[in-house]
N, C-alpha and C. Protein backbone atom coordinates (compact mmCIF):
# COMPACT_ATOMS: atom_id res chain seq x y z
N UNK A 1 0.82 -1.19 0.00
CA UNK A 1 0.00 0.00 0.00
C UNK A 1 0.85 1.23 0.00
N UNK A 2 0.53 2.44 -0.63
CA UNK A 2 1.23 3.61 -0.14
C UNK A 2 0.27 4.70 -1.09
N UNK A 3 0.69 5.57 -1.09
CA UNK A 3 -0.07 7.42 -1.59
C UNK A 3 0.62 7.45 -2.99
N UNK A 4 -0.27 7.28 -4.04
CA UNK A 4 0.31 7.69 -5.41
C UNK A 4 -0.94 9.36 -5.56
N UNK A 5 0.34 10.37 -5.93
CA UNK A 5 -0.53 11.53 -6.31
C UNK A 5 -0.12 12.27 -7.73
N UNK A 6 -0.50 12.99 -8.30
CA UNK A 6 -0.26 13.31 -9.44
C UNK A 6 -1.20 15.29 -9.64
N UNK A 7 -0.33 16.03 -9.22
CA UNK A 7 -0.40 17.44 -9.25
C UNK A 7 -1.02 18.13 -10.68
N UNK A 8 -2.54 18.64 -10.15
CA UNK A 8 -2.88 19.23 -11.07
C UNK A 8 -3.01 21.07 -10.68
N UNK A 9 -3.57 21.59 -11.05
CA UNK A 9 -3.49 23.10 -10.70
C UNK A 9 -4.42 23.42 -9.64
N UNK A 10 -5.68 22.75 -9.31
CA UNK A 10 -6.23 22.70 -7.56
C UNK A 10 -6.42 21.69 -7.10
N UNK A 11 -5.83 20.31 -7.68
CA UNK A 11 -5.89 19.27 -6.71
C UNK A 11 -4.69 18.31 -6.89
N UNK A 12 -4.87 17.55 -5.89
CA UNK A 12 -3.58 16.33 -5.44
C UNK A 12 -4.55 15.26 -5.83
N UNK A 13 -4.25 14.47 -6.64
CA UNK A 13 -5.45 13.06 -6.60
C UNK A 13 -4.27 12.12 -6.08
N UNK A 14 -4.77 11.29 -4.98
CA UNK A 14 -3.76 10.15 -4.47
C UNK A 14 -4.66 8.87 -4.17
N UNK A 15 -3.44 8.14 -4.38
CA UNK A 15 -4.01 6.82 -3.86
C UNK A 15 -3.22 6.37 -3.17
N UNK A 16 -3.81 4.78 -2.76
CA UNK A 16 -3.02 3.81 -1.53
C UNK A 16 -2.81 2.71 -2.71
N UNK A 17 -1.06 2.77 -2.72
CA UNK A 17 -0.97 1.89 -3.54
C UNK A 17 -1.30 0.49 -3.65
N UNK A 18 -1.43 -0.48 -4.55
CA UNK A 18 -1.10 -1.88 -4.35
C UNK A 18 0.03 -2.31 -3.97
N UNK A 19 0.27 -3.64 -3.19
CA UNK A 19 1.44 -4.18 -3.76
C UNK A 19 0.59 -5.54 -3.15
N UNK A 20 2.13 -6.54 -3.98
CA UNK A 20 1.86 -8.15 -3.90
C UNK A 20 2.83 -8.70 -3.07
N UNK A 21 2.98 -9.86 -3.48
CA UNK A 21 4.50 -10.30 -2.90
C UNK A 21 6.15 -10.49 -3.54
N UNK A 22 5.40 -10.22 -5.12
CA UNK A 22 6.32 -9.82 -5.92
C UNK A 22 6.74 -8.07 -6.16
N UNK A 23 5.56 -7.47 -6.27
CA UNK A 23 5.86 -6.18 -7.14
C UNK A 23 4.87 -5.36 -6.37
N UNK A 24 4.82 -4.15 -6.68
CA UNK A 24 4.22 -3.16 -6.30
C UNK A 24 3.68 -2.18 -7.66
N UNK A 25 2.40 -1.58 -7.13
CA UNK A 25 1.73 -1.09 -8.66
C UNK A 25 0.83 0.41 -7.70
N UNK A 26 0.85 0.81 -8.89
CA UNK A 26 0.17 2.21 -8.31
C UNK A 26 -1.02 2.23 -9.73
N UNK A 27 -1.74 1.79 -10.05
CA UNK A 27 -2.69 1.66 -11.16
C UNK A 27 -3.86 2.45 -10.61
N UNK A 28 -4.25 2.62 -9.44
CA UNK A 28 -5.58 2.86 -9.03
C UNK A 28 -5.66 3.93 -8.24
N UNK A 29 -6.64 4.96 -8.37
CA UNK A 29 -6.83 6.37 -7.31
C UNK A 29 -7.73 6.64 -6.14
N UNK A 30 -6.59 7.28 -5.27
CA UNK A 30 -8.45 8.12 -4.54
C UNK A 30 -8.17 9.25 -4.86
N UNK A 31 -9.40 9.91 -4.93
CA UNK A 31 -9.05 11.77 -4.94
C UNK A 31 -9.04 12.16 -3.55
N UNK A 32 -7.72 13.26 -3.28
CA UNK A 32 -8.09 14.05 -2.22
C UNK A 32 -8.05 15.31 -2.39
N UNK A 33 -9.52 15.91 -2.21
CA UNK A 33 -9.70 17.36 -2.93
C UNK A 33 -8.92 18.31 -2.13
N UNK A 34 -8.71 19.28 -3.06
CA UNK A 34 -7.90 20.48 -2.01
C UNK A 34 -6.76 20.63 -1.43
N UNK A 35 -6.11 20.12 -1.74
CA UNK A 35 -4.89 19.65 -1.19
C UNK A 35 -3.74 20.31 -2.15
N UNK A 36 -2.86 21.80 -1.57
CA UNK A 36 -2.22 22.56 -2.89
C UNK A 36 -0.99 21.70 -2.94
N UNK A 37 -0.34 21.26 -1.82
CA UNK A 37 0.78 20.24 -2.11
C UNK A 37 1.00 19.78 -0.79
N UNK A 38 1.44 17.69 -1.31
CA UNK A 38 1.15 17.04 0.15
C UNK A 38 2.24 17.43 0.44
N UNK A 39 3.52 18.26 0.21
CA UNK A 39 4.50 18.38 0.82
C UNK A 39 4.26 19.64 2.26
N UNK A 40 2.80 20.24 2.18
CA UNK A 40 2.67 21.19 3.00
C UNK A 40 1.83 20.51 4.31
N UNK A 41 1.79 19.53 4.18
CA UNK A 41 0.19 18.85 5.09
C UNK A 41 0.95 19.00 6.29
N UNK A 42 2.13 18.80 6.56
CA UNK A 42 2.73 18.64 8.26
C UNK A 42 3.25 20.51 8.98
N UNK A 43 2.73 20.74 9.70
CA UNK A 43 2.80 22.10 10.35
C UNK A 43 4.41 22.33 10.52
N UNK A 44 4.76 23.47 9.96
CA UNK A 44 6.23 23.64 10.49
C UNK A 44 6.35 24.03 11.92
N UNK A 45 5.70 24.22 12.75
CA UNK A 45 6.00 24.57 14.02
C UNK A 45 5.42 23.37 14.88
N UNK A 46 5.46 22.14 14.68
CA UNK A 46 5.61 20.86 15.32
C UNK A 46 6.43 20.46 15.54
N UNK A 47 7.91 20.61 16.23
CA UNK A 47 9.11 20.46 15.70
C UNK A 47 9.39 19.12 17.26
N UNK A 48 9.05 19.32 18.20
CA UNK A 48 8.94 18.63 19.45
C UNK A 48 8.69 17.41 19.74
N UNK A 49 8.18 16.79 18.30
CA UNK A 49 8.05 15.11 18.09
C UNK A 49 9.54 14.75 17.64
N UNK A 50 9.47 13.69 18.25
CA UNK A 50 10.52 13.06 17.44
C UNK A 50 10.32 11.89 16.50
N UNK A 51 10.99 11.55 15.69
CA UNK A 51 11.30 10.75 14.37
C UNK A 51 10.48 9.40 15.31
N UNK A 52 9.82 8.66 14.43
CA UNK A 52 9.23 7.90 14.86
C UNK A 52 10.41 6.32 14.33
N UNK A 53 10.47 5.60 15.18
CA UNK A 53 11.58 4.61 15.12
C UNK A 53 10.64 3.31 14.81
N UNK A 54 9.44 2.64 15.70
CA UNK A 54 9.30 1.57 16.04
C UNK A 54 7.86 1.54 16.40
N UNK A 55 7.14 0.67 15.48
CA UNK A 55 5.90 0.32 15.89
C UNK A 55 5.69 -0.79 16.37
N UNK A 56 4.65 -0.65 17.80
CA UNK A 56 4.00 -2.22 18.25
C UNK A 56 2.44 -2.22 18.51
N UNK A 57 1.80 -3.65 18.21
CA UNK A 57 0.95 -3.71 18.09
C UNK A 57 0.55 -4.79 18.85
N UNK A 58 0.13 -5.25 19.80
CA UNK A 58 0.50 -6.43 20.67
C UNK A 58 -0.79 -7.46 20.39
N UNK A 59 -1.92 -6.76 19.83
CA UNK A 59 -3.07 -7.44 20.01
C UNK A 59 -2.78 -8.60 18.43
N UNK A 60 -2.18 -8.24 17.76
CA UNK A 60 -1.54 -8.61 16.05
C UNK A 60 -0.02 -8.92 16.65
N UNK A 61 0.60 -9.36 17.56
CA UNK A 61 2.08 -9.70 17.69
C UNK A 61 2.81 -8.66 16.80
N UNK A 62 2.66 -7.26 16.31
CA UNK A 62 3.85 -6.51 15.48
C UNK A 62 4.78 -5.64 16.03
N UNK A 63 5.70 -5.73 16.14
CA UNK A 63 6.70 -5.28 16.41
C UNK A 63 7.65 -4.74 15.63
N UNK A 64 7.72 -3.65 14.43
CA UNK A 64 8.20 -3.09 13.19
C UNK A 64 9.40 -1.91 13.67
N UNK A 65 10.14 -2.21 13.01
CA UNK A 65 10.72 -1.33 12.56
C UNK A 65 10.12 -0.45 11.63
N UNK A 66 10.35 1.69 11.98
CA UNK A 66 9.58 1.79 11.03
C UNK A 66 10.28 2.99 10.05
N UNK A 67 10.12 3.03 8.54
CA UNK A 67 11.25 3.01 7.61
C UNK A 67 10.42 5.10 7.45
N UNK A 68 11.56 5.80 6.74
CA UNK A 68 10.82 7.00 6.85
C UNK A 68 11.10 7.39 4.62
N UNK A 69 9.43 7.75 3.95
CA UNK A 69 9.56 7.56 3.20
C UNK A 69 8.72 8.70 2.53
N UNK A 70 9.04 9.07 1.13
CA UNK A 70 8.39 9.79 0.42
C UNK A 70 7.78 9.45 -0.61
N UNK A 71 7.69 10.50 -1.86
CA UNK A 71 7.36 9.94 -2.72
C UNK A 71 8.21 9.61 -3.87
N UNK A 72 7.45 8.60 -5.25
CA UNK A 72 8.68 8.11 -6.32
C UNK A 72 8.76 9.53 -7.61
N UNK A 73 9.82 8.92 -8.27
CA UNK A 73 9.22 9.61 -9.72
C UNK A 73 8.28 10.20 -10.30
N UNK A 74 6.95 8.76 -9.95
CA UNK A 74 5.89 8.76 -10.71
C UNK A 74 4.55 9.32 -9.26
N UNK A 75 5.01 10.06 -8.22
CA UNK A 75 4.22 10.34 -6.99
C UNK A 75 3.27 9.35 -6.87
N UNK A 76 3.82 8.34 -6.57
CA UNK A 76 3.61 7.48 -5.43
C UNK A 76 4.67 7.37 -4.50
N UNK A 77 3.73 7.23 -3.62
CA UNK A 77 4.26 7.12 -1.80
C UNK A 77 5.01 5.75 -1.95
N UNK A 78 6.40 6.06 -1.53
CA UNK A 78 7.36 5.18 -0.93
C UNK A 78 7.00 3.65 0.09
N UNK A 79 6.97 2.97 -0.31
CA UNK A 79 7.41 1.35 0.09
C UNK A 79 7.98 1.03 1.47
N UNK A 80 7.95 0.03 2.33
CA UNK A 80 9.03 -0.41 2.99
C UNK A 80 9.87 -1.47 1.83
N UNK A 81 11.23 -0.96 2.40
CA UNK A 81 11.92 -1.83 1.59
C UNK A 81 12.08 -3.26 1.48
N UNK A 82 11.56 -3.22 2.97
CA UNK A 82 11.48 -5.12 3.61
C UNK A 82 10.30 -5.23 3.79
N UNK A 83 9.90 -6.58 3.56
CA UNK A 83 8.30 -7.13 4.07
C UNK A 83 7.55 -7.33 5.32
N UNK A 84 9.10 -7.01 6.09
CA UNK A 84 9.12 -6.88 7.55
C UNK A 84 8.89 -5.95 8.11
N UNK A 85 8.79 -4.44 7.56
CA UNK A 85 8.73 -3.57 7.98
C UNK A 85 8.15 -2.09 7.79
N UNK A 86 7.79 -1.60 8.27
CA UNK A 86 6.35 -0.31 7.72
C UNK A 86 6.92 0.96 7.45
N UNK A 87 6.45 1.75 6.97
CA UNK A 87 6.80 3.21 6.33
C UNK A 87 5.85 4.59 6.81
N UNK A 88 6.20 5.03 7.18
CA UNK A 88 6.20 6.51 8.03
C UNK A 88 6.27 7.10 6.96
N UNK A 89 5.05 7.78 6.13
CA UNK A 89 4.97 9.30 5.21
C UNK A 89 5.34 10.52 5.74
N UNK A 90 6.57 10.68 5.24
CA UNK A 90 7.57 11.76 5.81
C UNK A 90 7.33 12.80 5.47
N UNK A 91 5.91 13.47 4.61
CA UNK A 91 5.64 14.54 4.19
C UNK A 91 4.51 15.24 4.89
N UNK A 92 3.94 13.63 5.99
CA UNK A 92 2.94 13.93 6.73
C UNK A 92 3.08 14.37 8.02
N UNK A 93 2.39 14.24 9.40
CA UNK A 93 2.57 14.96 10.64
C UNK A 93 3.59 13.77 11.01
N UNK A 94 3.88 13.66 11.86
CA UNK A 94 4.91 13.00 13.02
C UNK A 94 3.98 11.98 13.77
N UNK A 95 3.70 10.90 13.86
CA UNK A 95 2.98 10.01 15.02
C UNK A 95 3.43 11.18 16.50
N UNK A 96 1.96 11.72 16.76
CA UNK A 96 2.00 12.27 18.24
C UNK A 96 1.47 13.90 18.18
N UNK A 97 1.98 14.30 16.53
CA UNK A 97 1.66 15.75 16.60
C UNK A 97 0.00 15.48 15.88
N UNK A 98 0.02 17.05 16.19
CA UNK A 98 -1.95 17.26 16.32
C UNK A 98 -1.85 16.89 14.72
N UNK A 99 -2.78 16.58 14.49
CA UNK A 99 -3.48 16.05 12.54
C UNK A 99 -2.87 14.32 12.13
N UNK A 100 -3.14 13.91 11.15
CA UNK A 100 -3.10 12.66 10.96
C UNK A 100 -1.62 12.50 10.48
N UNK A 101 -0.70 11.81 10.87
CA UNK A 101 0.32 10.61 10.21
C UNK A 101 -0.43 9.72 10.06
N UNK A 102 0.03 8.80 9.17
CA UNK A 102 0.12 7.80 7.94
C UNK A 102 1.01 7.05 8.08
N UNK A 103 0.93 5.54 8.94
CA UNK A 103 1.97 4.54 8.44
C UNK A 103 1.48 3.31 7.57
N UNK A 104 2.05 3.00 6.50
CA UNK A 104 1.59 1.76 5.50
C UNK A 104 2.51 0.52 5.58
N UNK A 105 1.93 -0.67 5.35
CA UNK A 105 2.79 -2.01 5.53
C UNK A 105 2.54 -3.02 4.61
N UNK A 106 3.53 -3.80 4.30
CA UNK A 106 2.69 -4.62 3.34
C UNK A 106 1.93 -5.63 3.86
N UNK A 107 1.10 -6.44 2.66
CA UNK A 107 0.41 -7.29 2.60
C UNK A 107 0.56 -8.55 1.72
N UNK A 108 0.35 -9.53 2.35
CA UNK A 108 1.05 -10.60 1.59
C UNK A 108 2.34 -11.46 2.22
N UNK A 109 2.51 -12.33 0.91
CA UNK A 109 3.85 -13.01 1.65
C UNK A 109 5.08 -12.83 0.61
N UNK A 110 6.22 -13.33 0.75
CA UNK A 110 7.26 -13.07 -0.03
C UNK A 110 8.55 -14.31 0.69
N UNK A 111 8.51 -14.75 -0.10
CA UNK A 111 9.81 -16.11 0.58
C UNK A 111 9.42 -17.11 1.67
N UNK A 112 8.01 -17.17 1.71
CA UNK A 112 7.18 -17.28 2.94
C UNK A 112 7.67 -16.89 3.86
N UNK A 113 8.35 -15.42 3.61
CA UNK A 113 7.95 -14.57 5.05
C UNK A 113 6.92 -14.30 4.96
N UNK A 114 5.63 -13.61 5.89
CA UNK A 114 4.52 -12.90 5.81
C UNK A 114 4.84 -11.52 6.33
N UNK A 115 3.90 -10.68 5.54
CA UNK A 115 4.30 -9.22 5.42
C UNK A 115 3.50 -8.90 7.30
N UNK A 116 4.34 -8.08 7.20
CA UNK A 116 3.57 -6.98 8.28
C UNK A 116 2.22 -6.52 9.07
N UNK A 117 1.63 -6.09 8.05
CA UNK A 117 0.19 -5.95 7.85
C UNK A 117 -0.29 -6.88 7.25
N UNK A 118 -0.16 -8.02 7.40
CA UNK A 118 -1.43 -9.18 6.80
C UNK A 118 -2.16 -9.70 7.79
N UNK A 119 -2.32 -9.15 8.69
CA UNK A 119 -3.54 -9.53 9.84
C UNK A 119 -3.84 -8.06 11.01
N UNK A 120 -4.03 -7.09 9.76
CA UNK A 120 -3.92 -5.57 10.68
C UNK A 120 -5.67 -5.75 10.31
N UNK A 121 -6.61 -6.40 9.44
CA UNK A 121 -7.89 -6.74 9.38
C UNK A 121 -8.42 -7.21 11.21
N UNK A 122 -7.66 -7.96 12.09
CA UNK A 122 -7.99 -8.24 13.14
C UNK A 122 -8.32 -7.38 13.97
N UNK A 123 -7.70 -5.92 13.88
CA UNK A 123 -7.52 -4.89 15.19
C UNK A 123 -8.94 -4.71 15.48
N UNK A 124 -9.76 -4.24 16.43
CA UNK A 124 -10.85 -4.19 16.67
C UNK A 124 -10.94 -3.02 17.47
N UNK A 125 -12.16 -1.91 17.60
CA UNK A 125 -12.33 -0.83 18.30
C UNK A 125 -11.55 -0.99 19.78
N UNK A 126 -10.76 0.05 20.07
CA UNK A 126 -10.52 -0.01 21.59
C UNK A 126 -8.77 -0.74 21.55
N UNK A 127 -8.54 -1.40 20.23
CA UNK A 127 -7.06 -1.91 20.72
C UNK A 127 -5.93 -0.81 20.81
N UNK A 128 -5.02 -1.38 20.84
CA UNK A 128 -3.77 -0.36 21.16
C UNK A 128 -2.78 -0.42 20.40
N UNK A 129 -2.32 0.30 19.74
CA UNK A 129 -0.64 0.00 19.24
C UNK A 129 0.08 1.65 20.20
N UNK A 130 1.15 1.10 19.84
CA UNK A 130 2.69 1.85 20.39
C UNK A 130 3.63 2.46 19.27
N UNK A 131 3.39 3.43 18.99
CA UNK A 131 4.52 3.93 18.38
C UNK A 131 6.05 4.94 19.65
N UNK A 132 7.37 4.42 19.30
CA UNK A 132 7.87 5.26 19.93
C UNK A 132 9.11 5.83 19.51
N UNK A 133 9.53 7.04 19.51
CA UNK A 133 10.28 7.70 18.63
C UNK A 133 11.63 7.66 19.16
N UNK A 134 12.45 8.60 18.02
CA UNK A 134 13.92 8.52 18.46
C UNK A 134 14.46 8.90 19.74
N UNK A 135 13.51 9.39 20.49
CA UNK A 135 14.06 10.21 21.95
C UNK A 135 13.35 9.39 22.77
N UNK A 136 12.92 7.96 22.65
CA UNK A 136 12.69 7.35 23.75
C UNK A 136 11.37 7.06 24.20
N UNK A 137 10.51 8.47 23.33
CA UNK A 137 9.07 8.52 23.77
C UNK A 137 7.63 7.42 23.52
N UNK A 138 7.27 7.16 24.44
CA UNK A 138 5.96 6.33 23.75
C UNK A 138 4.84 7.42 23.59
N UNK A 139 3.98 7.01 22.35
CA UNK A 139 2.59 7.83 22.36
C UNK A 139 1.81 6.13 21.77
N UNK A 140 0.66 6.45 22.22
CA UNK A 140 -0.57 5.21 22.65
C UNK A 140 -1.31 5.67 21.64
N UNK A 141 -2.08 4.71 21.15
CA UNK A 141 -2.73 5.26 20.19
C UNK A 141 -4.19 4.35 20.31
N UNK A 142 -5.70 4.57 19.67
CA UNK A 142 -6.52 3.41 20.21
C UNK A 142 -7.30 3.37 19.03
N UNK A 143 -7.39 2.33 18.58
CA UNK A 143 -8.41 2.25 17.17
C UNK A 143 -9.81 2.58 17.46
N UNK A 144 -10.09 3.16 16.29
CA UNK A 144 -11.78 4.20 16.76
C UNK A 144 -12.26 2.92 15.70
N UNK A 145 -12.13 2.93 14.17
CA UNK A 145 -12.54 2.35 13.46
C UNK A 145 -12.02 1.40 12.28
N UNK A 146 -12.10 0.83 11.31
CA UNK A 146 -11.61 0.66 10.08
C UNK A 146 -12.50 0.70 8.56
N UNK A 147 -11.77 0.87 8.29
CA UNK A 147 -12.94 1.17 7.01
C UNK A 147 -12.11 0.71 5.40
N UNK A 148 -13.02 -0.22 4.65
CA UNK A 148 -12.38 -0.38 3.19
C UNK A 148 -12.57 0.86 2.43
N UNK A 149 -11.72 1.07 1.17
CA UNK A 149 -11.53 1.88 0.36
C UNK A 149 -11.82 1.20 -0.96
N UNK A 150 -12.23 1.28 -2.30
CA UNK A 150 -11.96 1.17 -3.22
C UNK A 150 -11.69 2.08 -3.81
N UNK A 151 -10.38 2.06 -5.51
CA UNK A 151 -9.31 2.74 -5.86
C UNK A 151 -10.18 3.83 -5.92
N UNK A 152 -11.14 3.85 -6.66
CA UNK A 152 -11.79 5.51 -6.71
C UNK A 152 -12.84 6.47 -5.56
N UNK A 153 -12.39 5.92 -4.52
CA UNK A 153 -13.14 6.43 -3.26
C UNK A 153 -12.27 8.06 -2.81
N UNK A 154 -12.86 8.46 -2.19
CA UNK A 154 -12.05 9.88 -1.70
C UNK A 154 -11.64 9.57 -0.38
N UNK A 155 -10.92 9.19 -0.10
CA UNK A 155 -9.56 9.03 0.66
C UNK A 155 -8.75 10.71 1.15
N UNK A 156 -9.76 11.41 1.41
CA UNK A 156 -8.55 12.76 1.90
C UNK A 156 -8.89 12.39 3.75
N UNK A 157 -9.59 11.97 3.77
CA UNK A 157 -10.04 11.95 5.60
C UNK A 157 -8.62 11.20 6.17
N UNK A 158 -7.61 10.41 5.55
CA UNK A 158 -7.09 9.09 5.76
C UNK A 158 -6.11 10.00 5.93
N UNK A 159 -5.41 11.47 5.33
CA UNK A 159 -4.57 11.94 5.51
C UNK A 159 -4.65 13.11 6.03
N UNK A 160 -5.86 13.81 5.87
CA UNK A 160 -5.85 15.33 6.47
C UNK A 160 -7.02 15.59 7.48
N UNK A 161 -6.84 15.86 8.78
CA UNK A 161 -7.40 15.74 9.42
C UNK A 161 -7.27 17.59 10.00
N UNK A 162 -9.10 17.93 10.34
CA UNK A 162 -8.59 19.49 11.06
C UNK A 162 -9.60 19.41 12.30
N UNK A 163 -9.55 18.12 12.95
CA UNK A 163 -10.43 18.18 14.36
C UNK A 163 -9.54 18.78 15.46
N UNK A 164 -8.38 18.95 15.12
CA UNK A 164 -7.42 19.48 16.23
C UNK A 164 -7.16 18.36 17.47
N UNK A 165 -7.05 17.12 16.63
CA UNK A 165 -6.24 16.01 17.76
C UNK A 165 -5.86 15.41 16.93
N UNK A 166 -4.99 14.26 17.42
CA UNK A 166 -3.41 13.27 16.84
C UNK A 166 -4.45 12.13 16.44
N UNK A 167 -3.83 12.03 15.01
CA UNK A 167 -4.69 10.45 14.66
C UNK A 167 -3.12 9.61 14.27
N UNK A 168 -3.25 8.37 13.93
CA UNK A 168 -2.38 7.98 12.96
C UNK A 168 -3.74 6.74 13.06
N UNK A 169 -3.32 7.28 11.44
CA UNK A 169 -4.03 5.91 10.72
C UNK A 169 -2.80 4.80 9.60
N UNK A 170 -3.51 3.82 9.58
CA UNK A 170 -2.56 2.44 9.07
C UNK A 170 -2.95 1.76 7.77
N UNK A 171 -2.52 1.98 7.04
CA UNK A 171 -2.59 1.40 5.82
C UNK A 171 -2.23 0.44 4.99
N UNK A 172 -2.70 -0.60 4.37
CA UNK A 172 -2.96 -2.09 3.60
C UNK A 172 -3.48 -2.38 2.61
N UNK A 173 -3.09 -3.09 1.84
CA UNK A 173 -3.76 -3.92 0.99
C UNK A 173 -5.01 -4.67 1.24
N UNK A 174 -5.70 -5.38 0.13
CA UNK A 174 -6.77 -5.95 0.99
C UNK A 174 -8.20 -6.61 -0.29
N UNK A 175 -7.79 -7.99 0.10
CA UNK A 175 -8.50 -8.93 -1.30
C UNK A 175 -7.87 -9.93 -1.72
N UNK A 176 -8.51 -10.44 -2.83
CA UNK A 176 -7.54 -11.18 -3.67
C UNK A 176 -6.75 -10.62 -4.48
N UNK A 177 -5.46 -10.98 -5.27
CA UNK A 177 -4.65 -10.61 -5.57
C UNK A 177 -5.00 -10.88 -6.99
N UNK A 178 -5.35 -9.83 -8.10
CA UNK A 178 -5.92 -9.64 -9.64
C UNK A 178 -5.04 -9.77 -10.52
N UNK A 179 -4.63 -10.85 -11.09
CA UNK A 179 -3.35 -11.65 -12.08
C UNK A 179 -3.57 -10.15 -13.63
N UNK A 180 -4.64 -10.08 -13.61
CA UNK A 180 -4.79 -9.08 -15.06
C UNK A 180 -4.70 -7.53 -14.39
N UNK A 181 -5.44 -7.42 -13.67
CA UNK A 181 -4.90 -5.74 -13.26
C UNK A 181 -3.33 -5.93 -12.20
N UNK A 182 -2.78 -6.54 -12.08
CA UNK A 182 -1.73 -7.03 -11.30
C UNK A 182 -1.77 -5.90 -9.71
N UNK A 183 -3.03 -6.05 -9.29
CA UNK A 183 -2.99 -5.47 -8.10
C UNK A 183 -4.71 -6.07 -7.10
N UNK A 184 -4.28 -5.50 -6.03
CA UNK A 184 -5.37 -5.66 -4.80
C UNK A 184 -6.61 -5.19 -5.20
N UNK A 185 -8.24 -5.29 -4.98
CA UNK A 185 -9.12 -4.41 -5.44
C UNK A 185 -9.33 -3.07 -4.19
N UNK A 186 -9.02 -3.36 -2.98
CA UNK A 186 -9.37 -2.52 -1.86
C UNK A 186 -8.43 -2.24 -0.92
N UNK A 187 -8.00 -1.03 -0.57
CA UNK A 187 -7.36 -0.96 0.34
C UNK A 187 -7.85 -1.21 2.00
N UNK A 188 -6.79 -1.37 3.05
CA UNK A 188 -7.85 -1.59 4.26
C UNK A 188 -7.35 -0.47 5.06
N UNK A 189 -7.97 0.72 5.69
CA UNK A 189 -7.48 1.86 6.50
C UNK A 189 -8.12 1.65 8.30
N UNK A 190 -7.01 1.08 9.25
CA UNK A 190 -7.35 1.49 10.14
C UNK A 190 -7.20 3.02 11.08
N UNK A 191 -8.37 3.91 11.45
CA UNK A 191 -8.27 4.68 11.89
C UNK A 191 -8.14 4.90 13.46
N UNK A 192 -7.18 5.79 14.18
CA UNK A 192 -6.84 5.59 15.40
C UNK A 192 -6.60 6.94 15.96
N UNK A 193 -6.63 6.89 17.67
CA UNK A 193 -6.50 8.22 17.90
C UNK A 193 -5.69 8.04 19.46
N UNK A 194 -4.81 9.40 19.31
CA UNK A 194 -4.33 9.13 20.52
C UNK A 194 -5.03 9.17 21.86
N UNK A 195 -4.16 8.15 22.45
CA UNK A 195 -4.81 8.13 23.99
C UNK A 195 -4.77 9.04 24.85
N UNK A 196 -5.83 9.49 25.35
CA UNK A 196 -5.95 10.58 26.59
C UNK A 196 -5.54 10.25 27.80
N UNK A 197 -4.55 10.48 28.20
CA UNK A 197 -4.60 9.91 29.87
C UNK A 197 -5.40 10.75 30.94
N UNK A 198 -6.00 9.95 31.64
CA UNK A 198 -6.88 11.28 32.53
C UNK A 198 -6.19 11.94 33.74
């Protein structure tokens, strides 16, 4: 999965890419309206997070390393390089600062390793993952919902958020795997929000 966008004069159209266990494909869109460039979505005066290192997910056994990534050539959003491990959209907020980060993982298998995210379908309202950054910090995070996508759905909620609190949402593949369009039909987006301590 990852963000393929393609810059027109008032909009960003992006998607969540495919990938398999061979290859990766960006064939399919969401629109996200309004958006003058995703390179602006993260606030410059958030500077107090730190680099996010390491995701866990205990209720799914994940424990990731997590890779920090942009976009390609062809604007799509950057890959983990390993099947083992997830990708942090480096153009987006920081896991912890106010508005949505974006981490994506794959799906699938590859050498019969199994990817990352091939059982992020399990998380259920109320679970927990852990992200914690280069300075040591944990921030908690608690799944509100999940929701499928298909390629031409509008997908801007998944990245831009203006409720004025910390989301990170998680991103996947999700289906059978289409030998003629050589990609996934649906992406899977879990949405999450940080934990309040009282």
């Amino acid at each position: 999965p990852g963000l393929s966008s393609v810059r027109s004069n008032d909009q960003l159209s992006s998607s969540l890419v495919d990938q398999t266990t061979e290859n990766l494909d960006s064939n399919s869109s969401f629109d996200l309206q309004s958006i003058e460039s995703i390179e602006n979505i993260s606030s410059e005066d958030q500077v107090n997070i730190g680099l996010p290192i390491r995701l866990k997910i205990p209720r799914i056994n994940i424990d990731a390393p997590i890779e920090y990534v942009g976009l390609t050539s062809k604007g799509a959003m950057e890959v983990p390089k390993e099947i083992t491990k997830v990708a942090w959209f480096k153009y987006g907020q920081r896991p912890g600062e106010s508005g949505s980060a974006v981490i994506a993982g794959h799906f699938g298998w590859k050498d019969e390793i199994e990817a990352t995210f091939n059982n992020l379908h399990r998380l259920r309202k109320g679970d927990q993952l852990i992200v914690e950054d280069e300075n040591g910090v944990i921030t908690i995070f608690v799944v509100r919902e999940k929701r499928k996508y298909q390629s031409k759905d509008d997908a801007s909620n998944v990245f831009i958020s203006n409720d004025g609190k910390t989301h990170l949402n998680l991103i996947t593949c999700e289906g059978e795997w289409d030998e003629i369009k050589q990609s996934y039909p649906s992406r899977l987006v879990v949405f999450t929000d940080k934990l309040i301590e009282n």
